[in-house]
C-alpha atoms as a PDB file:
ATOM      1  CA  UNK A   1      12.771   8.099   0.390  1.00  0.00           C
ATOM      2  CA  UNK A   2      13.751   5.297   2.396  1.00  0.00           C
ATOM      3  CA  UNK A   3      11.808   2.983   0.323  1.00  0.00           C
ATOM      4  CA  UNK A   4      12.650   3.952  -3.306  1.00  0.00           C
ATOM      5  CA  UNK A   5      12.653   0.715  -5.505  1.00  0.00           C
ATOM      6  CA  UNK A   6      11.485  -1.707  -3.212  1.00  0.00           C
ATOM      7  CA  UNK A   7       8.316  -4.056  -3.605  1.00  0.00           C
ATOM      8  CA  UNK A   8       6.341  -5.792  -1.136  1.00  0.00           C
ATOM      9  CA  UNK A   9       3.467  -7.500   0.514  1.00  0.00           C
ATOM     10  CA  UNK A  10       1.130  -6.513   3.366  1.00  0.00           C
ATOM     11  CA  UNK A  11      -1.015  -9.085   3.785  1.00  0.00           C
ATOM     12  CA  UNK A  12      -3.863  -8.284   4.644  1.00  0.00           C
ATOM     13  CA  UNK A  13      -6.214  -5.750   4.318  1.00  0.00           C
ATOM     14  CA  UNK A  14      -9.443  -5.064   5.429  1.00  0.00           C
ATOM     15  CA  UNK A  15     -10.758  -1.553   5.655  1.00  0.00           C
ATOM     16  CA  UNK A  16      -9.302   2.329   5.731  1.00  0.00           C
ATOM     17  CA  UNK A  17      -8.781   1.783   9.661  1.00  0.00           C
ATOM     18  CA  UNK A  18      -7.054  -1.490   9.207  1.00  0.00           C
ATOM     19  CA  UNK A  19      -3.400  -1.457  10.679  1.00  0.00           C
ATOM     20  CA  UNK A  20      -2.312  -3.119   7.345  1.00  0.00           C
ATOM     21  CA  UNK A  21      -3.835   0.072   5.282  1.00  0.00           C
ATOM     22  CA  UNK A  22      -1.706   2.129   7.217  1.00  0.00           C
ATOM     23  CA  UNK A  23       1.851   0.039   6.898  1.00  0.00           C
ATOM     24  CA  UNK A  24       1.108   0.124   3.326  1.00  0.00           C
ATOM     25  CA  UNK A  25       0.540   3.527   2.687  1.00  0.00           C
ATOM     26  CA  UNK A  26       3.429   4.494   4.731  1.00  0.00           C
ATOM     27  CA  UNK A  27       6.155   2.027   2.441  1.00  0.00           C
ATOM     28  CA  UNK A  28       3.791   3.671  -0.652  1.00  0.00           C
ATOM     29  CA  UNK A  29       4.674   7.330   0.698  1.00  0.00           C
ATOM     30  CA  UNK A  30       8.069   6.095   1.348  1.00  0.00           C
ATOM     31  CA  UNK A  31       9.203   4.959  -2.566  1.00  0.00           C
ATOM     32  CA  UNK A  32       7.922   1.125  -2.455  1.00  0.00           C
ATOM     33  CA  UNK A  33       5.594  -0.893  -4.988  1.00  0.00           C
ATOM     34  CA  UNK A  34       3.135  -2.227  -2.225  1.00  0.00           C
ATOM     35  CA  UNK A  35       0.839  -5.595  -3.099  1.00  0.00           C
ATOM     36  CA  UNK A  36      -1.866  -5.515  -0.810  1.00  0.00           C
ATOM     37  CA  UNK A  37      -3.837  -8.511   0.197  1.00  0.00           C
ATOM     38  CA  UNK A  38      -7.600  -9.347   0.755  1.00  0.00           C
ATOM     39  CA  UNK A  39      -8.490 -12.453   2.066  1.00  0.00           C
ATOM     40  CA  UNK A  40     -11.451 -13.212   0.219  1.00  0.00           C
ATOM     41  CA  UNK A  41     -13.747 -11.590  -2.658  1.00  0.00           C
ATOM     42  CA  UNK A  42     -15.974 -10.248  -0.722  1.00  0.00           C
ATOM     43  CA  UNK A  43     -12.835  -7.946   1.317  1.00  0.00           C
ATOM     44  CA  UNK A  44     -10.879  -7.852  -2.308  1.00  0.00           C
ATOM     45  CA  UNK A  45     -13.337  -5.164  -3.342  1.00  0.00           C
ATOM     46  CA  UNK A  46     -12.906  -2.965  -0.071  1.00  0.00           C
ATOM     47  CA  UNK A  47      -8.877  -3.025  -1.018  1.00  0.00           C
ATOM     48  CA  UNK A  48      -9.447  -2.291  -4.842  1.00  0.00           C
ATOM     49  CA  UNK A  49     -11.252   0.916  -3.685  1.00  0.00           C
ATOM     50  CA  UNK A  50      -8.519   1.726  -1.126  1.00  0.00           C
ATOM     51  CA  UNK A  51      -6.203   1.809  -3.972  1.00  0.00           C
ATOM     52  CA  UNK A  52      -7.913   2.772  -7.037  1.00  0.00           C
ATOM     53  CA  UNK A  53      -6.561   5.338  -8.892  1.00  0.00           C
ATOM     54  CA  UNK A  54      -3.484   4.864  -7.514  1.00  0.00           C
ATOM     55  CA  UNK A  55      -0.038   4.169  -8.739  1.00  0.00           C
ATOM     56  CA  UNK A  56       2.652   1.223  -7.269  1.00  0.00           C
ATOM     57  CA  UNK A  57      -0.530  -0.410  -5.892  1.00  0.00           C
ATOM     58  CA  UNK A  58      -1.493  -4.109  -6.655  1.00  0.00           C
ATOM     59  CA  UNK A  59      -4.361  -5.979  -5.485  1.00  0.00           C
ATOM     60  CA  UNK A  60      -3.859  -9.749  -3.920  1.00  0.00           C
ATOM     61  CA  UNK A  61      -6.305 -12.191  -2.586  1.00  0.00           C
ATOM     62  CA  UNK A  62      -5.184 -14.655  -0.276  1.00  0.00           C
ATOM     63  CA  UNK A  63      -6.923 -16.607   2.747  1.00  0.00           C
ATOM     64  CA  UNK A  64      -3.544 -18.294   4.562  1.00  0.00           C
ATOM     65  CA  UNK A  65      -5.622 -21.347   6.026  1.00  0.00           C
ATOM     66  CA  UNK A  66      -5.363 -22.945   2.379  1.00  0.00           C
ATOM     67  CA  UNK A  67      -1.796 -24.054   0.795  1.00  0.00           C
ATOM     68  CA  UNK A  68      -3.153 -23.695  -2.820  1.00  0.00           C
ATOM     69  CA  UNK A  69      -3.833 -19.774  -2.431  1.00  0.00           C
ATOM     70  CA  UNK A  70      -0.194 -19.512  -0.966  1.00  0.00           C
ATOM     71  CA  UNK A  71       1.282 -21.353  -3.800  1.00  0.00           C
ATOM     72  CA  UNK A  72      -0.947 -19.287  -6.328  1.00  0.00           C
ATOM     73  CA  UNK A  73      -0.007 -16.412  -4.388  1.00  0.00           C
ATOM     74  CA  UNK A  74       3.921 -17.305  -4.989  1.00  0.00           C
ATOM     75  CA  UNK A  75       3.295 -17.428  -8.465  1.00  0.00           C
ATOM     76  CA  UNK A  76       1.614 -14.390  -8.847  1.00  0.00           C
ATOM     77  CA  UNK A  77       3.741 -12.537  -7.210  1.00  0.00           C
ATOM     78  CA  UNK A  78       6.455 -13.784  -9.014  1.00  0.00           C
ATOM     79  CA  UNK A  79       5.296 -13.268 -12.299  1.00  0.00           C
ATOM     80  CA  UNK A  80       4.234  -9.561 -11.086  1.00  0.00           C
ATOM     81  CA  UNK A  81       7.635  -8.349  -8.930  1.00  0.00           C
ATOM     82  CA  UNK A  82       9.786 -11.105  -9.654  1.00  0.00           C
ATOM     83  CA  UNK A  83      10.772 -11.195  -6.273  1.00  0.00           C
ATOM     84  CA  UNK A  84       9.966  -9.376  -3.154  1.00  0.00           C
ATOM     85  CA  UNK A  85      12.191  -7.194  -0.083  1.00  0.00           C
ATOM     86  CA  UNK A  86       9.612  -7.049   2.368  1.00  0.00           C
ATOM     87  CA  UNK A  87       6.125  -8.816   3.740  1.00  0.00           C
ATOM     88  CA  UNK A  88       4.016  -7.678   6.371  1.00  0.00           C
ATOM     89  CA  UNK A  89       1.660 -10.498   7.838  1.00  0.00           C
ATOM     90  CA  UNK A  90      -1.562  -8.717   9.387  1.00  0.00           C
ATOM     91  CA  UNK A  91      -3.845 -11.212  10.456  1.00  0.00           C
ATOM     92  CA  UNK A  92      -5.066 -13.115  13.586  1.00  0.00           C
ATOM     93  CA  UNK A  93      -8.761 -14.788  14.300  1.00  0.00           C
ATOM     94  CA  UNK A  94     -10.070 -16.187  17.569  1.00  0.00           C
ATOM     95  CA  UNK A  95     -13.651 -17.023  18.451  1.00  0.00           C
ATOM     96  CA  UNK A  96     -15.613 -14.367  19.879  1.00  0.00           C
ATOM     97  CA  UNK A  97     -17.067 -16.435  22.726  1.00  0.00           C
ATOM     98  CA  UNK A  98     -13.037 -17.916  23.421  1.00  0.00           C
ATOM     99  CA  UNK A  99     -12.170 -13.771  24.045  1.00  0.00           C
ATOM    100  CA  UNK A 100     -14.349 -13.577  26.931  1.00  0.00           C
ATOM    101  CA  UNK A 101     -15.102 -15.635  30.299  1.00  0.00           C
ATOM    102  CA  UNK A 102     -12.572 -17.661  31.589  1.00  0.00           C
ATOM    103  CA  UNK A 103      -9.722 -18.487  29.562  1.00  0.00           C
ATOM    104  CA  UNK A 104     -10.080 -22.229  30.766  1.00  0.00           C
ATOM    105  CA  UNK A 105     -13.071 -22.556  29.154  1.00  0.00           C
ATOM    106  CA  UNK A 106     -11.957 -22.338  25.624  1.00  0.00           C
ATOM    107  CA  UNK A 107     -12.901 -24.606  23.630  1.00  0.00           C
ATOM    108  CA  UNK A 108     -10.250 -27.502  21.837  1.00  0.00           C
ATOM    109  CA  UNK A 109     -11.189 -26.272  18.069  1.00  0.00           C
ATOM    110  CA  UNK A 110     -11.386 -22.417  18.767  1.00  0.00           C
ATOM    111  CA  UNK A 111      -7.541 -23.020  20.725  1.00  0.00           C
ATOM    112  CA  UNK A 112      -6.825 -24.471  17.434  1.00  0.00           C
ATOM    113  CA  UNK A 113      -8.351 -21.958  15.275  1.00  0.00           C
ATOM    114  CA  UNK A 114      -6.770 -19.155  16.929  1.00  0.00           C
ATOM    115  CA  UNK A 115      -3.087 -20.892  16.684  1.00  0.00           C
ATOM    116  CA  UNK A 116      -3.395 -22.003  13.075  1.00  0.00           C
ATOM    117  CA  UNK A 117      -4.731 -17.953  11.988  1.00  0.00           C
ATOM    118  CA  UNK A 118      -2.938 -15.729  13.667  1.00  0.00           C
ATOM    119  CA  UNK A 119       0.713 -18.073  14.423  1.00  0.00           C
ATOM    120  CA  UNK A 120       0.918 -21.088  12.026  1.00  0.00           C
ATOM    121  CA  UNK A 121       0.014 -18.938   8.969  1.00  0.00           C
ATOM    122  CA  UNK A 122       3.224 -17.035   9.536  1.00  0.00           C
ATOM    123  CA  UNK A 123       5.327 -20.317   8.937  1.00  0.00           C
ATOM    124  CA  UNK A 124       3.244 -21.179   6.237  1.00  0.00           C
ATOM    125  CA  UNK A 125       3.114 -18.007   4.739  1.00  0.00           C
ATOM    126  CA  UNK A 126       6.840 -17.669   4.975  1.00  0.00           C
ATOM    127  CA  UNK A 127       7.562 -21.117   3.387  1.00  0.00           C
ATOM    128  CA  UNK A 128       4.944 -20.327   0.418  1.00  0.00           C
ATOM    129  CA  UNK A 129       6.947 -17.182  -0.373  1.00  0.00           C
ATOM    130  CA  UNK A 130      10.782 -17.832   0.526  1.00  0.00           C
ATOM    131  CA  UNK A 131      11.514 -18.515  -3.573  1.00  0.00           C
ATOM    132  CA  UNK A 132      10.466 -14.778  -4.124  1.00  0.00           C
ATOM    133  CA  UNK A 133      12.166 -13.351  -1.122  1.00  0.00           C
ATOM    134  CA  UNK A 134      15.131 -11.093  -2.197  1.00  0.00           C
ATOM    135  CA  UNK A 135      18.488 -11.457   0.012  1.00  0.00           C
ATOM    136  CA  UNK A 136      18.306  -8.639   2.546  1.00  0.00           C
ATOM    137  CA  UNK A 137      14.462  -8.728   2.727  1.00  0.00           C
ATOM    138  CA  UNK A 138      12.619  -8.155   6.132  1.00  0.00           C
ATOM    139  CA  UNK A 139       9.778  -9.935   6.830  1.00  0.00           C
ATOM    140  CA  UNK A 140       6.942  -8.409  10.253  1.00  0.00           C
ATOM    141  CA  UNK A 141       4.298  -9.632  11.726  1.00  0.00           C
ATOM    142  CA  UNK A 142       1.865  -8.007  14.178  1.00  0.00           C
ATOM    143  CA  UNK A 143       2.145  -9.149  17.935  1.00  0.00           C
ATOM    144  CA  UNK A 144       0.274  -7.568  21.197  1.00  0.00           C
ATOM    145  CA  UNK A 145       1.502  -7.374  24.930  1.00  0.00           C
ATOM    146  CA  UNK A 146      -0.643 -10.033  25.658  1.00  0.00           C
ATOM    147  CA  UNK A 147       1.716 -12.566  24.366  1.00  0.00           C
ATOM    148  CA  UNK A 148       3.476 -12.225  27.878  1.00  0.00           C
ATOM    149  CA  UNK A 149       1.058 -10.782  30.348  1.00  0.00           C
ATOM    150  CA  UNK A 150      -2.201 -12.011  31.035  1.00  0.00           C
ATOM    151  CA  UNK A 151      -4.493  -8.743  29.443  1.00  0.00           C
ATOM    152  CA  UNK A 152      -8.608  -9.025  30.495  1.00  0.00           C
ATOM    153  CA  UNK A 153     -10.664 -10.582  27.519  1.00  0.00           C
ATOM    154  CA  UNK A 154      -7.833 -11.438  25.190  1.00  0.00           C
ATOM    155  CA  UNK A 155      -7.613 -14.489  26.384  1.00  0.00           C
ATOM    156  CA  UNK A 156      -6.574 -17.179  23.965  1.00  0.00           C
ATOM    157  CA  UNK A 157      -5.760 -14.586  21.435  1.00  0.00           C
ATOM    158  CA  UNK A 158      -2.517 -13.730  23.784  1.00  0.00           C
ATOM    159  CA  UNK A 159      -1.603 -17.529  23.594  1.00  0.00           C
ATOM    160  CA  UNK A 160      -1.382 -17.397  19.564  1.00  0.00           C
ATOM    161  CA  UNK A 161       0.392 -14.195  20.071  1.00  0.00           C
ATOM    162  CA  UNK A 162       3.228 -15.573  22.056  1.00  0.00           C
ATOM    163  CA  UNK A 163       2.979 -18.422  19.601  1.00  0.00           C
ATOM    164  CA  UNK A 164       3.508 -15.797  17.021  1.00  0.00           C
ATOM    165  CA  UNK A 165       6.847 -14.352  18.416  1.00  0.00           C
ATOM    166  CA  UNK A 166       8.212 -17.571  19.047  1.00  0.00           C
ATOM    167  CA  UNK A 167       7.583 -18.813  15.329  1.00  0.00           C
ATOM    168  CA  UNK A 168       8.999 -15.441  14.362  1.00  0.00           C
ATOM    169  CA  UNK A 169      12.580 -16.242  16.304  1.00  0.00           C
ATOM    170  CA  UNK A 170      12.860 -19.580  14.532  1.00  0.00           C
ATOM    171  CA  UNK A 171      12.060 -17.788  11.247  1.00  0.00           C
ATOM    172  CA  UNK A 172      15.058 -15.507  12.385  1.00  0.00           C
ATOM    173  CA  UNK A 173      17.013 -18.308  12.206  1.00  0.00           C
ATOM    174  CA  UNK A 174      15.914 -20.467   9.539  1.00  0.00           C
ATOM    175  CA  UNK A 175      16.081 -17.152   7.377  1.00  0.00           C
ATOM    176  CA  UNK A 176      18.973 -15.372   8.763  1.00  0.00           C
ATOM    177  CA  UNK A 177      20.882 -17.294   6.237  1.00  0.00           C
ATOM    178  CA  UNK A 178      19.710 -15.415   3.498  1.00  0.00           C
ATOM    179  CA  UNK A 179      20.099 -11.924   5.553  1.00  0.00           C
ATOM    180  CA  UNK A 180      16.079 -12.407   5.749  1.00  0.00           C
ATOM    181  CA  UNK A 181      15.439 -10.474   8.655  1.00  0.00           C
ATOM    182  CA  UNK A 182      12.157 -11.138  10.697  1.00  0.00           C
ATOM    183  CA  UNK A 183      10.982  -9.498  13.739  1.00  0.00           C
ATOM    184  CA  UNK A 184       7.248  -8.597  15.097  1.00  0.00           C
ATOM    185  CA  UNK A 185       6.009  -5.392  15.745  1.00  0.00           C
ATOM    186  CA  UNK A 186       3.767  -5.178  19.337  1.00  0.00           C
ATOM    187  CA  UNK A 187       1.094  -1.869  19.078  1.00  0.00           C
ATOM    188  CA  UNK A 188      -0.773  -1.038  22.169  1.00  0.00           C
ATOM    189  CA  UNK A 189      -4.448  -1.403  21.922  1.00  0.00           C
ATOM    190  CA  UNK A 190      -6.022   0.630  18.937  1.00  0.00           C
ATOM    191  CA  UNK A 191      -9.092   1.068  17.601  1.00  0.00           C
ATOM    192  CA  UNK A 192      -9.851  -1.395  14.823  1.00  0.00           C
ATOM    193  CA  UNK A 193     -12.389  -3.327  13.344  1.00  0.00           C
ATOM    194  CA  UNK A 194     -10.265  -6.740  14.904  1.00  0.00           C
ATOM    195  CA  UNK A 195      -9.531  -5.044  18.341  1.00  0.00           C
ATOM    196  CA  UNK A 196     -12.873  -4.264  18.621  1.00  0.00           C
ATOM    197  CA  UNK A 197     -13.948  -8.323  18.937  1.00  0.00           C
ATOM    198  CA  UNK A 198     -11.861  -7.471  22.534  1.00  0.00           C
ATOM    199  CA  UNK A 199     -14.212  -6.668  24.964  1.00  0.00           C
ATOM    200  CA  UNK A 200     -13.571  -3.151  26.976  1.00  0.00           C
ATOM    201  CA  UNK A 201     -11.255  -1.983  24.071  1.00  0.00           C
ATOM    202  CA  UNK A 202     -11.781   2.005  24.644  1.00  0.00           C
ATOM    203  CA  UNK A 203     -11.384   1.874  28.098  1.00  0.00           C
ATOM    204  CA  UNK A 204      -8.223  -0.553  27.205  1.00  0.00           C
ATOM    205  CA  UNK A 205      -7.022   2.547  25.131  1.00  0.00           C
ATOM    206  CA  UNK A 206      -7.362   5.298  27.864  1.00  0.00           C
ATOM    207  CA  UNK A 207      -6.277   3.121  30.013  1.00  0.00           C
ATOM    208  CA  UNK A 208      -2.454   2.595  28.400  1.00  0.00           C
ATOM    209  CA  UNK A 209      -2.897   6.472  27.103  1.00  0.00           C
ATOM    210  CA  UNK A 210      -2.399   7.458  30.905  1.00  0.00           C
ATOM    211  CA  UNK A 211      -0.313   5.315  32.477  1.00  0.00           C
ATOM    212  CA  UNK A 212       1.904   4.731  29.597  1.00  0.00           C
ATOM    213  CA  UNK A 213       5.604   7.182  30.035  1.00  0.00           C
ATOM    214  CA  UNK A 214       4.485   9.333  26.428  1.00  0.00           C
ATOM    215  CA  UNK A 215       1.636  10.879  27.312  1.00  0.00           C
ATOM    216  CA  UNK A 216      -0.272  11.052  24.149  1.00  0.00           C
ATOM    217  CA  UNK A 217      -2.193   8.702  22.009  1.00  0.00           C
ATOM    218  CA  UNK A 218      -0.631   6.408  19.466  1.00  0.00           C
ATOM    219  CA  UNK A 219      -2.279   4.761  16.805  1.00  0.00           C
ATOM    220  CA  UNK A 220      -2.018   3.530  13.289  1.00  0.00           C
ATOM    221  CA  UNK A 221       0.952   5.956  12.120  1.00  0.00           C
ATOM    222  CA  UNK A 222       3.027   5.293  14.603  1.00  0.00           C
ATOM    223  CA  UNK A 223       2.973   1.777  13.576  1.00  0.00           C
ATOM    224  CA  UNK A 224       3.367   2.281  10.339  1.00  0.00           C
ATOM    225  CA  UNK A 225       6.167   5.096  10.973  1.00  0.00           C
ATOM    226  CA  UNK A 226       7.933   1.424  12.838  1.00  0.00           C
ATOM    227  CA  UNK A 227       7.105  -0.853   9.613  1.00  0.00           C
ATOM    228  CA  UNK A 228       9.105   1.325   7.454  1.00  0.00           C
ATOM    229  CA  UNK A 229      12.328   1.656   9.502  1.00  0.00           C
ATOM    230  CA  UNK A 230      12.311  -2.534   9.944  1.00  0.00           C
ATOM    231  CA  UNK A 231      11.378  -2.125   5.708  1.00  0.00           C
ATOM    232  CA  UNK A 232      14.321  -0.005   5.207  1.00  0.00           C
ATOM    233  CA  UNK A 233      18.390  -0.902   4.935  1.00  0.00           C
ATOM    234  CA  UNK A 234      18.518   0.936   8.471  1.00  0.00           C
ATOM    235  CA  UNK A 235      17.027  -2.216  10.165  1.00  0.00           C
ATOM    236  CA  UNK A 236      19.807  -4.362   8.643  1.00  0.00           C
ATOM    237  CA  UNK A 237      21.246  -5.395  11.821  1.00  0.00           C
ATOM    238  CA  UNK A 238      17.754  -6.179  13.389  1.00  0.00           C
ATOM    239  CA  UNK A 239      16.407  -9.480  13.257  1.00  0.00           C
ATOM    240  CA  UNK A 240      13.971 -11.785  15.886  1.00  0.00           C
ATOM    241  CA  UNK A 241      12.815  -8.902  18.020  1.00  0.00           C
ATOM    242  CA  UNK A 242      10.053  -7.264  19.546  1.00  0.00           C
ATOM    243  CA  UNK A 243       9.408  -3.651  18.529  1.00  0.00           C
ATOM    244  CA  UNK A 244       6.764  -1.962  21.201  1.00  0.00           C
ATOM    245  CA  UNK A 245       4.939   0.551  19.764  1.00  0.00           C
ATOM    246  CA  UNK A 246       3.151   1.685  23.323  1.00  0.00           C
ATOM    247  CA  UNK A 247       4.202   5.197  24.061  1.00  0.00           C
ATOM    248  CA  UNK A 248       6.528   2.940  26.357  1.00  0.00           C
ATOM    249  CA  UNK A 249       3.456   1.180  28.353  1.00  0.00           C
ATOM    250  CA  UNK A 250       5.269  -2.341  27.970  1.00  0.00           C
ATOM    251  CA  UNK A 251       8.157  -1.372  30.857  1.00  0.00           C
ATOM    252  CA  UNK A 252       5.867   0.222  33.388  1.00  0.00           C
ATOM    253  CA  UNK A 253       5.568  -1.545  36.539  1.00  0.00           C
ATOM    254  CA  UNK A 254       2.959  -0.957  39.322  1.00  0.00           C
END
């Protein structure tokens, strides 16, 4: 198992469909001790019955817009794995009415919003748990093309995603130190309780599905199947990239 011994975070986790269930499931199947995160308690009891009854499964609750979780998050984790060798940040937030319309029309607090959620909690998250970071650890986050091309109804969502793989190339460095890998992970469109806030998602899906060079649908496990390699000692050499998981839809041209 390409996991066996290791312990780490996905953070977080909202329902059975979630992206983050999948990632940890995968490092579960794969040897590791997985902590999996909720971000408030009304979500913490969703994740307690995703893993109840289940062994190397812990329970977190974290909401990254407020420094005191993240430092009693440190310190529960620490007193619980001592330290960590991976952490998988799963989260992102934009306005509803700032994913449709005109992208100049988004509003100054929802730009902000969006930024602070889904890019700025990365740093923050990252600074909150570097004491309980092993040497060697690998640290993803999830991205979306739309960090670099201008997708229909994603809007300001893409800008915090390019914000995203930016902070995760100065993490690269910052960490690299340490061997602390970090790298994002970019899934075509799937069905999800947070892609669905993106308006014309399913035809989004068929769309990529048939133009995209693998012919077939992609989903969850494939992403997760991409989270364990960048987990594992055979990512060791991989640090401040971009994985596509697309069926190869990201190179296509017209």
């Amino acid at each position: 198992m390409l996991l066996a011994g290791k312990k780490g975070l996905v953070l977080n986790v909202t329902n059975k469909n979630s992206i983050g269930w999948a990632v940890a499931e995968a490092a579960h199947a794969h040897g590791a001790t997985v902590g999996v995160g909720a971000q408030n308690d009304k979500m913490l009891s969703r994740v307690q019955e995703l893993v109840q009854g289940k062994d190397r499964f812990d329970v977190f609750t974290v909401d990254f817009s407020f420094d005191d979780q993240l430092d009693a998050l440190r310190e529960s984790v620490s007193a619980k794995y001592g330290t960590i060798d991976f952490l998988v940040h799963s989260a992102a937030f934009a306005k509803r009415e700032d994913l449709s319309g005109r992208f100049i029309e988004t509003s100054r607090d929802g730009f902000q919003l969006a930024l602070d959620v889904s890019a700025f909690s990365l740093v923050a998250l990252c600074r909150a748990l570097e004491p309980v970071m092993a040497d060697d650890a690998s640290v993803m986050a999830m991205s979306y093309l739309g960090s670099t091309r201008a997708v229909g109804n994603y809007n300001v969502m893409g800008v915090a995603k390019a914000a995203l793989e930016s902070v995760a190339r100065y993490l690269a460095v910052d960490l690299g130190t340490r061997g602390i890998r970090v790298n994002t992970v970019s899934p075509g469109p799937i069905n999800t309780v947070a892609a669905r806030g993106v308006k014309g998602l399913t035809e989004m899906i068929d769309y990529v599905h048939n133009r995209a060079p693998l012919k077939r649908p992609f989903g969850q496990e494939e992403v997760a199947g991409t989270c364990v390699y960048l987990m594992s000692d055979l990512s060791r050499g991989v640090s401040g990239q971009i994985v596509f998981v697309d069926d190869g839809y990201n190179i296509v041209g017209m």
